[in-house]
C-alpha atoms as a PDB file:
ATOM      1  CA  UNK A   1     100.272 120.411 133.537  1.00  0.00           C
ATOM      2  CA  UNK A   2      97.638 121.535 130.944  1.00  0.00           C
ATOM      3  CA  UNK A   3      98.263 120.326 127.387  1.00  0.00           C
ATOM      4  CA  UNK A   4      97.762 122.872 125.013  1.00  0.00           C
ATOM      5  CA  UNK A   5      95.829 123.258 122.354  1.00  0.00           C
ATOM      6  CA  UNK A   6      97.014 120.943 119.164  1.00  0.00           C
ATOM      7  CA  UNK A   7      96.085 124.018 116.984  1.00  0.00           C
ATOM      8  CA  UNK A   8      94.180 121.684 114.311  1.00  0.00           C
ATOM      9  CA  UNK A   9      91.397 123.558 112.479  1.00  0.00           C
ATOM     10  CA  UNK A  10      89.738 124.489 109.284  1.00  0.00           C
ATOM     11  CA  UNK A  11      93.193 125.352 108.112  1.00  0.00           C
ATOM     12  CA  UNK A  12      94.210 122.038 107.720  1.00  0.00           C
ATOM     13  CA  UNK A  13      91.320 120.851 105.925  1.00  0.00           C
ATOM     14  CA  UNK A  14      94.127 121.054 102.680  1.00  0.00           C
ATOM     15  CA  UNK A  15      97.201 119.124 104.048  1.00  0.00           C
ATOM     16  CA  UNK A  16      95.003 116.387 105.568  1.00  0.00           C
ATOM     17  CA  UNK A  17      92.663 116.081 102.197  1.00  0.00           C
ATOM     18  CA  UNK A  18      96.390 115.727 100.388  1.00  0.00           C
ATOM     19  CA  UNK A  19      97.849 113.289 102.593  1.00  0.00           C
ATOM     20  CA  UNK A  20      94.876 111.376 103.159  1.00  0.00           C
ATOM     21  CA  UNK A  21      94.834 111.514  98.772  1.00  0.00           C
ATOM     22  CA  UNK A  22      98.346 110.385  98.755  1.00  0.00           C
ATOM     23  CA  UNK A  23      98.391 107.760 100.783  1.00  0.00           C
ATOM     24  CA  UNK A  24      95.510 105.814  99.358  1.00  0.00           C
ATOM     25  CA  UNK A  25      96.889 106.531  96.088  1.00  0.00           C
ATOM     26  CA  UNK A  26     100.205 104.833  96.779  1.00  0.00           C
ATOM     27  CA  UNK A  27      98.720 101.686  98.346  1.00  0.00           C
ATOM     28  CA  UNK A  28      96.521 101.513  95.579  1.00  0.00           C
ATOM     29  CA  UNK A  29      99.629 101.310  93.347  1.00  0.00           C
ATOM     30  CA  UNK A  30     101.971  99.231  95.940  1.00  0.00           C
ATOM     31  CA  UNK A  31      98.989  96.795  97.061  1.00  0.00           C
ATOM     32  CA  UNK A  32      97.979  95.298  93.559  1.00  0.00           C
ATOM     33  CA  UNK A  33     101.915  94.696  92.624  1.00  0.00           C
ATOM     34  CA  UNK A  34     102.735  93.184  95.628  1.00  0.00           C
ATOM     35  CA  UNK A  35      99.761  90.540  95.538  1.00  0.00           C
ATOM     36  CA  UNK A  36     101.051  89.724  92.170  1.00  0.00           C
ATOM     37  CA  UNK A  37     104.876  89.185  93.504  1.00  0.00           C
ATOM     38  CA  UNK A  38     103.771  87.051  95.802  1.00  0.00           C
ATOM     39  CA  UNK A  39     101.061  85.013  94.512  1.00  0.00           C
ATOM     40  CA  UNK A  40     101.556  85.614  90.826  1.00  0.00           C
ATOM     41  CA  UNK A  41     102.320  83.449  87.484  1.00  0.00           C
ATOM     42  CA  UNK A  42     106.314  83.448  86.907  1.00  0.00           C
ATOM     43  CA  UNK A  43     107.469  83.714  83.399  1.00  0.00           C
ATOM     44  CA  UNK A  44     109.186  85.664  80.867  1.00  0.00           C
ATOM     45  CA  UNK A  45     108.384  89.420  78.975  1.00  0.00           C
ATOM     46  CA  UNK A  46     109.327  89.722  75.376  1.00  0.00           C
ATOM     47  CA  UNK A  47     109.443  93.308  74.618  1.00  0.00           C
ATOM     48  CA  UNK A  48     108.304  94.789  71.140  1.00  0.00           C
ATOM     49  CA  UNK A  49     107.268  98.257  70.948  1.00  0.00           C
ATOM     50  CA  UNK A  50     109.246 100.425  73.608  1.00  0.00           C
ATOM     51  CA  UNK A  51     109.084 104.237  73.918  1.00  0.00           C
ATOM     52  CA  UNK A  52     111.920 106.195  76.308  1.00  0.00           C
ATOM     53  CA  UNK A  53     111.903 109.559  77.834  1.00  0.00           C
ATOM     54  CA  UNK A  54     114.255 111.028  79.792  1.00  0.00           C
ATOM     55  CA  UNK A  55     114.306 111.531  83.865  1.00  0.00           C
ATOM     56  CA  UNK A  56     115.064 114.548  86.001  1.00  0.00           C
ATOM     57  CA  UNK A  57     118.377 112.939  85.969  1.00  0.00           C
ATOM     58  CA  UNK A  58     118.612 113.556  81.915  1.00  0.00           C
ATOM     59  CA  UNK A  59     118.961 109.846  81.563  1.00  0.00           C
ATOM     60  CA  UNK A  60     116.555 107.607  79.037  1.00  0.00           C
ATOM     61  CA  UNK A  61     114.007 105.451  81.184  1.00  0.00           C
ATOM     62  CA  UNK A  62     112.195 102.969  78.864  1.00  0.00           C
ATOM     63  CA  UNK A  63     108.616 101.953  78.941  1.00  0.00           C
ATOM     64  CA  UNK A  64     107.599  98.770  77.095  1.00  0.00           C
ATOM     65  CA  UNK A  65     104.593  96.921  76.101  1.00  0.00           C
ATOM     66  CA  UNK A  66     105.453  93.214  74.697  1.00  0.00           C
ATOM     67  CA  UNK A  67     104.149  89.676  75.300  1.00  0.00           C
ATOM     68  CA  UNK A  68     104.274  87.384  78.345  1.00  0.00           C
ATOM     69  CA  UNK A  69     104.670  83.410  78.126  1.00  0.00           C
ATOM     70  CA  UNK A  70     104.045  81.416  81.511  1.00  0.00           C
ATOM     71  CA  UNK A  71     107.515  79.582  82.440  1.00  0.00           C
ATOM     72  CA  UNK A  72     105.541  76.064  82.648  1.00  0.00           C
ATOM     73  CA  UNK A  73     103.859  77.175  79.050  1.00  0.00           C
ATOM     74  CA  UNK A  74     100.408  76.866  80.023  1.00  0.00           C
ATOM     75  CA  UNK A  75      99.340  80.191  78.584  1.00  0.00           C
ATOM     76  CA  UNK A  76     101.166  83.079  76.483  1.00  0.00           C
ATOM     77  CA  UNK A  77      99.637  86.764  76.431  1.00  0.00           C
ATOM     78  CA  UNK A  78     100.124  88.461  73.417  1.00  0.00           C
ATOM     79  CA  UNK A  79      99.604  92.191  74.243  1.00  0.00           C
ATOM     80  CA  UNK A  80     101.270  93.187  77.899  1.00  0.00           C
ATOM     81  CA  UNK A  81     102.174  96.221  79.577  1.00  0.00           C
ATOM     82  CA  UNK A  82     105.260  95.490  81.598  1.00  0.00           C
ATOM     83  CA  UNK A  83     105.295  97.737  85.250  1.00  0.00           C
ATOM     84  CA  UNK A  84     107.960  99.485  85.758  1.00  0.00           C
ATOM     85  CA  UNK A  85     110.909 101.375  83.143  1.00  0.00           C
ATOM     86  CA  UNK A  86     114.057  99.583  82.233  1.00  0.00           C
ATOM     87  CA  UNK A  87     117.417 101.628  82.078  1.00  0.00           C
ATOM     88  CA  UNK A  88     117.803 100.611  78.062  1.00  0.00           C
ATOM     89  CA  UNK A  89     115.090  98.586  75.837  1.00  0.00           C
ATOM     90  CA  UNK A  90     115.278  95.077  76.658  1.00  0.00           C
ATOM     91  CA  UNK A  91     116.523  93.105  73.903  1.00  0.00           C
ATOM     92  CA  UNK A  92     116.345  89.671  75.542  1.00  0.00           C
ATOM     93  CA  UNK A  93     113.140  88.430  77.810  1.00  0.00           C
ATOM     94  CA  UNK A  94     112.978  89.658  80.829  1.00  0.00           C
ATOM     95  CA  UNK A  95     111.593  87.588  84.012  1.00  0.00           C
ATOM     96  CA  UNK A  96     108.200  88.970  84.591  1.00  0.00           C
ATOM     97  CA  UNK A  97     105.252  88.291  87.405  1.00  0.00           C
ATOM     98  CA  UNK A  98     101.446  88.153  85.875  1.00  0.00           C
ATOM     99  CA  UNK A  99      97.938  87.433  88.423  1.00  0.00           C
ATOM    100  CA  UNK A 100      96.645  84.871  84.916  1.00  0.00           C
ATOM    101  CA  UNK A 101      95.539  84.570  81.808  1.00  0.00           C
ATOM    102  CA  UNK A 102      93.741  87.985  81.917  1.00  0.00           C
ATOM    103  CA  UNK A 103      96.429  90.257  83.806  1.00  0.00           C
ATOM    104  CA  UNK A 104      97.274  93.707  81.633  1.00  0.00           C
ATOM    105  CA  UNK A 105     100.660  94.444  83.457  1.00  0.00           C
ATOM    106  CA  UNK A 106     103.494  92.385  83.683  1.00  0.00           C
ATOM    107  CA  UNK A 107     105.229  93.133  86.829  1.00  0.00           C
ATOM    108  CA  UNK A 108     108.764  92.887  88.239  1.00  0.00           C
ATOM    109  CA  UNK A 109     110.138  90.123  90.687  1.00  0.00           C
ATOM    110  CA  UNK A 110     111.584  92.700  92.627  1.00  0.00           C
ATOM    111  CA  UNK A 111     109.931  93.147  96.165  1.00  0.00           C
ATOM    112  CA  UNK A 112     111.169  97.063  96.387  1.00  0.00           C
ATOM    113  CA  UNK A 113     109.340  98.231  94.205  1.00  0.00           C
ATOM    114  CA  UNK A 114     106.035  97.221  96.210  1.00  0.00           C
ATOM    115  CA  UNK A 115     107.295  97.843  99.681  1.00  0.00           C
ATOM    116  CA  UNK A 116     108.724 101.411  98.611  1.00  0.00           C
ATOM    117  CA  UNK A 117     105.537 102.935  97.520  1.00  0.00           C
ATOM    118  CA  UNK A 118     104.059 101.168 101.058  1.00  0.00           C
ATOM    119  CA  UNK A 119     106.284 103.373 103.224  1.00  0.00           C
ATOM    120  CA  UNK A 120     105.392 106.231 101.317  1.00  0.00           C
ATOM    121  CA  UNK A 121     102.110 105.906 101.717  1.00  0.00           C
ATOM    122  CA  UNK A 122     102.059 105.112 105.688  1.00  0.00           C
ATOM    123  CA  UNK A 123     104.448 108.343 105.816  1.00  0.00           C
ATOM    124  CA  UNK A 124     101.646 110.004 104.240  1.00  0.00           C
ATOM    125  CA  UNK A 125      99.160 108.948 106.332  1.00  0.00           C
ATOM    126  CA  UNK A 126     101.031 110.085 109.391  1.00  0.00           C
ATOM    127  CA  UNK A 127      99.737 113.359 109.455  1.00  0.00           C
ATOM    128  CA  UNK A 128      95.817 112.948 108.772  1.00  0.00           C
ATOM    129  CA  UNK A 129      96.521 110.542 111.702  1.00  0.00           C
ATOM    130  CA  UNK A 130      97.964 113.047 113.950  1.00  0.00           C
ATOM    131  CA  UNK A 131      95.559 115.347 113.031  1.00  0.00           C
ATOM    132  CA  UNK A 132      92.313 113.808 112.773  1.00  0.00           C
ATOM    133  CA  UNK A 133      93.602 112.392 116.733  1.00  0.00           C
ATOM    134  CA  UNK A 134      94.545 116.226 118.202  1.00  0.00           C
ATOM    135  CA  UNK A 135      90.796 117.391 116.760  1.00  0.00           C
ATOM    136  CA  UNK A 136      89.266 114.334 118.734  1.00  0.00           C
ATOM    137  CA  UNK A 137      91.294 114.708 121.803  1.00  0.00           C
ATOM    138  CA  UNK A 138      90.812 118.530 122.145  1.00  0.00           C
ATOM    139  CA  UNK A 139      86.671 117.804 121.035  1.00  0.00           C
ATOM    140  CA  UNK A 140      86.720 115.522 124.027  1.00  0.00           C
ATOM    141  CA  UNK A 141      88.811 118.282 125.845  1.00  0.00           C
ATOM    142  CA  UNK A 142      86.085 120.760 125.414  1.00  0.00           C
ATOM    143  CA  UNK A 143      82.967 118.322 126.435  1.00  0.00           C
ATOM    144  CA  UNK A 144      84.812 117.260 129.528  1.00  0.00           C
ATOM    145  CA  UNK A 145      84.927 121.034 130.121  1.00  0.00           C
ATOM    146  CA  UNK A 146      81.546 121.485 129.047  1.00  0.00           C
ATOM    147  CA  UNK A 147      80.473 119.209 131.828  1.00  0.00           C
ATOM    148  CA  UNK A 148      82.922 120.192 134.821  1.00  0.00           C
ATOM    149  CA  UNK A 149      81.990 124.051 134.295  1.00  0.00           C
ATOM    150  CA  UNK A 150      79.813 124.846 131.603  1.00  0.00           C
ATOM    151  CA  UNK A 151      80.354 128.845 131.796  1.00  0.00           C
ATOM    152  CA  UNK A 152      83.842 127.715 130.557  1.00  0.00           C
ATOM    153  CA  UNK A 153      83.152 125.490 127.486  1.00  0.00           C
ATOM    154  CA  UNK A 154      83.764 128.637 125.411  1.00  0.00           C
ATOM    155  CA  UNK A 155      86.862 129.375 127.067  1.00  0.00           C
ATOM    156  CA  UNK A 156      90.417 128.229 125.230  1.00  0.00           C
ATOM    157  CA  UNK A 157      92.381 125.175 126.651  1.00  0.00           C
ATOM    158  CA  UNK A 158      94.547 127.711 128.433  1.00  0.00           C
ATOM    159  CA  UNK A 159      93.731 129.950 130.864  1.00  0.00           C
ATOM    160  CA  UNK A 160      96.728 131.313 131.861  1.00  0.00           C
ATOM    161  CA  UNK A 161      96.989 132.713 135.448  1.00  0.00           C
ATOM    162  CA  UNK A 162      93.324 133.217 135.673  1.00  0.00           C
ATOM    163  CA  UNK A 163      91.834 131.334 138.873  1.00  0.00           C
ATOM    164  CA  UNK A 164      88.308 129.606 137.959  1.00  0.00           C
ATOM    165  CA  UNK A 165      86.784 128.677 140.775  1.00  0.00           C
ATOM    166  CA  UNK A 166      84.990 125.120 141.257  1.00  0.00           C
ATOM    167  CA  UNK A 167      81.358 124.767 140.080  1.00  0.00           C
ATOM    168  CA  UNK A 168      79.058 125.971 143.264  1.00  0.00           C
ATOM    169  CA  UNK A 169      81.772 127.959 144.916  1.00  0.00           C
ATOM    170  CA  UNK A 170      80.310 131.304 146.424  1.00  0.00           C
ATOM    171  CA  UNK A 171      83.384 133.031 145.086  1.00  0.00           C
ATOM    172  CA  UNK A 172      81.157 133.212 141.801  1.00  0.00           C
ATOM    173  CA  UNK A 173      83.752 135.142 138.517  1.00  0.00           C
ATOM    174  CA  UNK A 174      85.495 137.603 140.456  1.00  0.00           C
ATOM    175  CA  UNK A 175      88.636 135.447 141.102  1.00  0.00           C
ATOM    176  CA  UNK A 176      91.143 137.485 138.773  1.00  0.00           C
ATOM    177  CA  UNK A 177      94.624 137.722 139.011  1.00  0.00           C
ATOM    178  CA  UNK A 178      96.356 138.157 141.831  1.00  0.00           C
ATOM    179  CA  UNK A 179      92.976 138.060 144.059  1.00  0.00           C
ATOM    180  CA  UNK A 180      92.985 135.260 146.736  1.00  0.00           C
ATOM    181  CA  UNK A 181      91.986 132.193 146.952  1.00  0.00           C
ATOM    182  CA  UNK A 182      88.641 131.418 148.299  1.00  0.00           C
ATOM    183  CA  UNK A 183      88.933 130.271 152.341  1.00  0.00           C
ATOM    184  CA  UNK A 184      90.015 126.097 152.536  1.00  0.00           C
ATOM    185  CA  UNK A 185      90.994 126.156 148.373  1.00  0.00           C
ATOM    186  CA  UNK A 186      94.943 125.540 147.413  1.00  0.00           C
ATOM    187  CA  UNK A 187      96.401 128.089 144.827  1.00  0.00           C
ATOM    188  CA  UNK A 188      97.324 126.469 141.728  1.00  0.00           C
ATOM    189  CA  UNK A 189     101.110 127.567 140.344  1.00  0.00           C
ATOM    190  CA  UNK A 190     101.274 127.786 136.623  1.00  0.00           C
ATOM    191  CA  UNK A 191     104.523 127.285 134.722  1.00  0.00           C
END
């Protein structure tokens, strides 16, 4: 059975470019966050000056900048950004994650809201994959052809019922359809 052609061209240049764009852009979000959840400084976010805007959902999701003190009390940050909206402003401290002394975003304990951004971005990078794969497959398609007949290489992955004979056969391009097969050769059925 001949595989067809994967029909990957110039044409999808666009989609790759956008899920290649996506993906990176969503570990780069995910990544960061989850090193923090997992290796970061527990403590507590005091929020101070809060702004809210509403979602596609027409309810308020609040964004907060505040200060962050270190549960053991070994350092306090005084100007935070906390990761993340809260459903109403936060009136008592909320349990934060920070990398140190230095970190600009205070981020949630919550592992979802790492991993989530993760799966979108492998989704994303499913089709770049399959993509960038059917172009190298059908490159190394054509080469192989190159090599076996080189009159060929031109030709498209599919030749229907058209017979081409082996390199060196004395039956030359003439073999059409419907013509027979040159003397000690086996037809070839195509489905």
């Amino acid at each position: 059975m001949t595989r067809k052609s994967s029909g990957v061209g110039v044409q999808h240049a666009i989609p790759i470019a956008i899920g290649l764009a996506c993906g990176i852009y969503a570990f780069s979000v995910a990544v960061p966050r989850l090193v923090t959840q997992l290796t970061g400084v527990e403590g507590s976010f005091h929020a101070e000056r809060c702004t809210w805007e509403l979602d596609s959902e027409g309810e308020a999701q609040w964004e907060c900048e505040g200060s962050f003190t270190a549960s053991d009390g070994s350092f306090t940050i005084r100007r935070i950004e906390a990761a993340g909206v809260f459903d109403s402003r936060p009136e008592e401290p909320v349990a934060r994650l920070v990398d140190g002394p230095s970190a600009d975003k205070a981020v949630p304990p919550d592992m979802a809201t790492s991993l989530v951004p993760m799966g979108m971005g492998l989704t994303a990078f499913v089709f770049p994959a399959w993509a960038l794969n059917a172009a190298t497959r059908d490159a190394a398609e054509r080469r192989r052809r190159r090599r076996a007949w080189p009159a060929a290489a031109d030709l498209p992955p599919n030749f229907g019922p058209v017979r081409i004979p082996p390199a060196g056969s004395a039956a030359g391009s003439a073999a059409a359809v419907g013509s027979e097969p040159p003397a000690g050769t086996t037809p070839k059925h195509h489905s």
